[in-house]
Structure formats: C-alpha cells, structure tokens
Protein backbone atom coordinates (compact mmCIF):
# COMPACT_ATOMS: atom_id res chain seq x y z
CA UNK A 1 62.86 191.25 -8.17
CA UNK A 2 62.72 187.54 -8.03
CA UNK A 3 58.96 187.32 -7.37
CA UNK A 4 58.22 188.04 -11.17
CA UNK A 5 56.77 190.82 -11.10
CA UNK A 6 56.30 193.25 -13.84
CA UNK A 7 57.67 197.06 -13.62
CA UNK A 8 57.26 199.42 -16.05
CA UNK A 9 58.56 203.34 -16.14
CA UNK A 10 57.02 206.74 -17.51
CA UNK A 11 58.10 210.06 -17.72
CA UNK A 12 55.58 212.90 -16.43
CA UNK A 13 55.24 216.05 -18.39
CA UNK A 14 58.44 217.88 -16.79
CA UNK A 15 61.08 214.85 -17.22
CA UNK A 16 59.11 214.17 -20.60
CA UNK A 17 59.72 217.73 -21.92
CA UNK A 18 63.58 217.83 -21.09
CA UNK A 19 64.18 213.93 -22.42
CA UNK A 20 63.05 215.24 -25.51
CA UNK A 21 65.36 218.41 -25.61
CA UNK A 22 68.41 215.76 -24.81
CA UNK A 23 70.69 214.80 -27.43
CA UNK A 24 70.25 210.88 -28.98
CA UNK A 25 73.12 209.66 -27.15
CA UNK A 26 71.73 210.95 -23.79
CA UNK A 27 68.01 210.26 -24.05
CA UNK A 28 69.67 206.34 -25.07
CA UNK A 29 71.08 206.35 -21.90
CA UNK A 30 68.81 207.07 -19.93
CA UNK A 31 66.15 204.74 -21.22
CA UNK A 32 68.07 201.88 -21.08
CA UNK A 33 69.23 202.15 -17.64
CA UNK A 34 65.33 202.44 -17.00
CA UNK A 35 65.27 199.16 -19.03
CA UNK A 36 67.40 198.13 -17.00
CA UNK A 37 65.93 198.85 -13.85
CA UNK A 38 62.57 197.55 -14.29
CA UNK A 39 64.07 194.46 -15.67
CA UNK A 40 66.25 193.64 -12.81
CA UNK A 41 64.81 190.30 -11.34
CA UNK A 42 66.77 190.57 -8.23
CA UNK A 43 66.55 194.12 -7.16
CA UNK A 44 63.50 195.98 -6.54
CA UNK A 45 63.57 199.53 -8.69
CA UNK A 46 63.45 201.41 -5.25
CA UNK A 47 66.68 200.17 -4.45
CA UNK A 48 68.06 202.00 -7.04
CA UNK A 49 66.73 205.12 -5.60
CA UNK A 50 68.29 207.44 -2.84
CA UNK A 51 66.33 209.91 -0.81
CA UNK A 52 66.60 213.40 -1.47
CA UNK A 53 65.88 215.30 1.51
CA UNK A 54 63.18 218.36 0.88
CA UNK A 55 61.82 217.32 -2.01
CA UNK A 56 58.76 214.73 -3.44
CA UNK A 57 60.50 212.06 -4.74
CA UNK A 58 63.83 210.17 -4.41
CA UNK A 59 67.03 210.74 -6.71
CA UNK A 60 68.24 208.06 -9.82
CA UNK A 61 71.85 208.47 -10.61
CA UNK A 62 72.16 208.00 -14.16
CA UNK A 63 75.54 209.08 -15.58
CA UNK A 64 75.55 212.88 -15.41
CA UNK A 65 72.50 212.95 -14.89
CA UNK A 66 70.12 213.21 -11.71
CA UNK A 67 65.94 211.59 -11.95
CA UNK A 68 63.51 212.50 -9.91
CA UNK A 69 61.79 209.90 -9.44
CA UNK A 70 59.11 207.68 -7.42
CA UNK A 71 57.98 204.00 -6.87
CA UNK A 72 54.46 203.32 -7.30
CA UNK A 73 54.20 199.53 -5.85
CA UNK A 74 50.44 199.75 -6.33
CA UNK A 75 50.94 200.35 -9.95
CA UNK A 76 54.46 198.58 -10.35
CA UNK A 77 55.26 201.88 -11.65
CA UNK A 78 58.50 204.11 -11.64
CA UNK A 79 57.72 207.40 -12.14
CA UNK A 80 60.22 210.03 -13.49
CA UNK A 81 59.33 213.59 -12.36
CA UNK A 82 62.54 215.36 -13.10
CA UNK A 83 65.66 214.71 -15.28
CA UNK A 84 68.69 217.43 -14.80
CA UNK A 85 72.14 217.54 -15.07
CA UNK A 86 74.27 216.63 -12.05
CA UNK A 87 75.71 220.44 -12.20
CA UNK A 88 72.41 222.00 -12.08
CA UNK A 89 70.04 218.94 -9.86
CA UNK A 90 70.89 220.16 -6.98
CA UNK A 91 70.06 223.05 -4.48
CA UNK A 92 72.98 224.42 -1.90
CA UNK A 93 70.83 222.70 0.92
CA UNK A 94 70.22 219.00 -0.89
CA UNK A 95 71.96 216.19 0.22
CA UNK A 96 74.86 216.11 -2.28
C-alpha cells in the first residue's frame, strides 16, 4: 500500500482455536505471511485474497493451508475467520 497506511490482522474465535492446535512450525508460518501481508507497502491485503464462491469471506493461500478471511477497510483490519488444511478447506461445490 503506498499511501502509508497501517493494517493490522486478528484471528476470530474459530481460526484462533485451530492456530493454537497447529504445530510451531505451522502457526510460524502463518503469522508471518500475515506479517507480511499487512506490511506490504505496495499491495493492498485484499489483493492477496481470492473469492470463494458460497461462503462469507474470501480465501488466503498460505502454504497448505487455506484462511478465511475478510478486509475491513474501515478498520484497516484483516480478519481471519477460518484456517484449514488445503485437503479438508474445501467443499465438492467451492471453487477449487
């Protein structure tokens, strides 16, 4: 983002409850990329995100591993909702 703003991320109780059932390695991973995300100057976090047809919120690749998530630009807030394994993230009818 090159206007300066200031993002910041947070996991609701759902993604919360599985990032803490992760193993170290994983749960590293994943918050950095965050980091990462919110940190990027040039890129807004949404354009990290792809729409995931059916459901509340749009999809983070991360590794193996699929977010739920949504942009609050009100709030400069991304919010994780979900956090599963690529495997198991989605249903027969999703997108991928």
């Amino acid at each position: 983002m090159s206007d300066g703003e200031t993002w910041t991320w947070q996991f609701r109780a759902p993604a919360k409850q599985t990032y803490d059932d992760l193993d170290e390695h994983s749960r590293m991973r994943i918050t950095d990329k965050l980091d990462e995300i919110v940190d990027d100057q040039w890129r807004d976090p949404d354009d990290y995100l792809e729409p995931l047809t059916g459901a509340p919120y749009s999809k983070l690749r991360i590794g193996q591993f699929r977010l739920g998530a949504v942009c609050d630009h009100s709030e400069k807030l991304l919010d994780i909702y979900t956090i599963k394994r690529r495997s198991g993230a989605y249903k027969q009818d999703d997108d991928d």
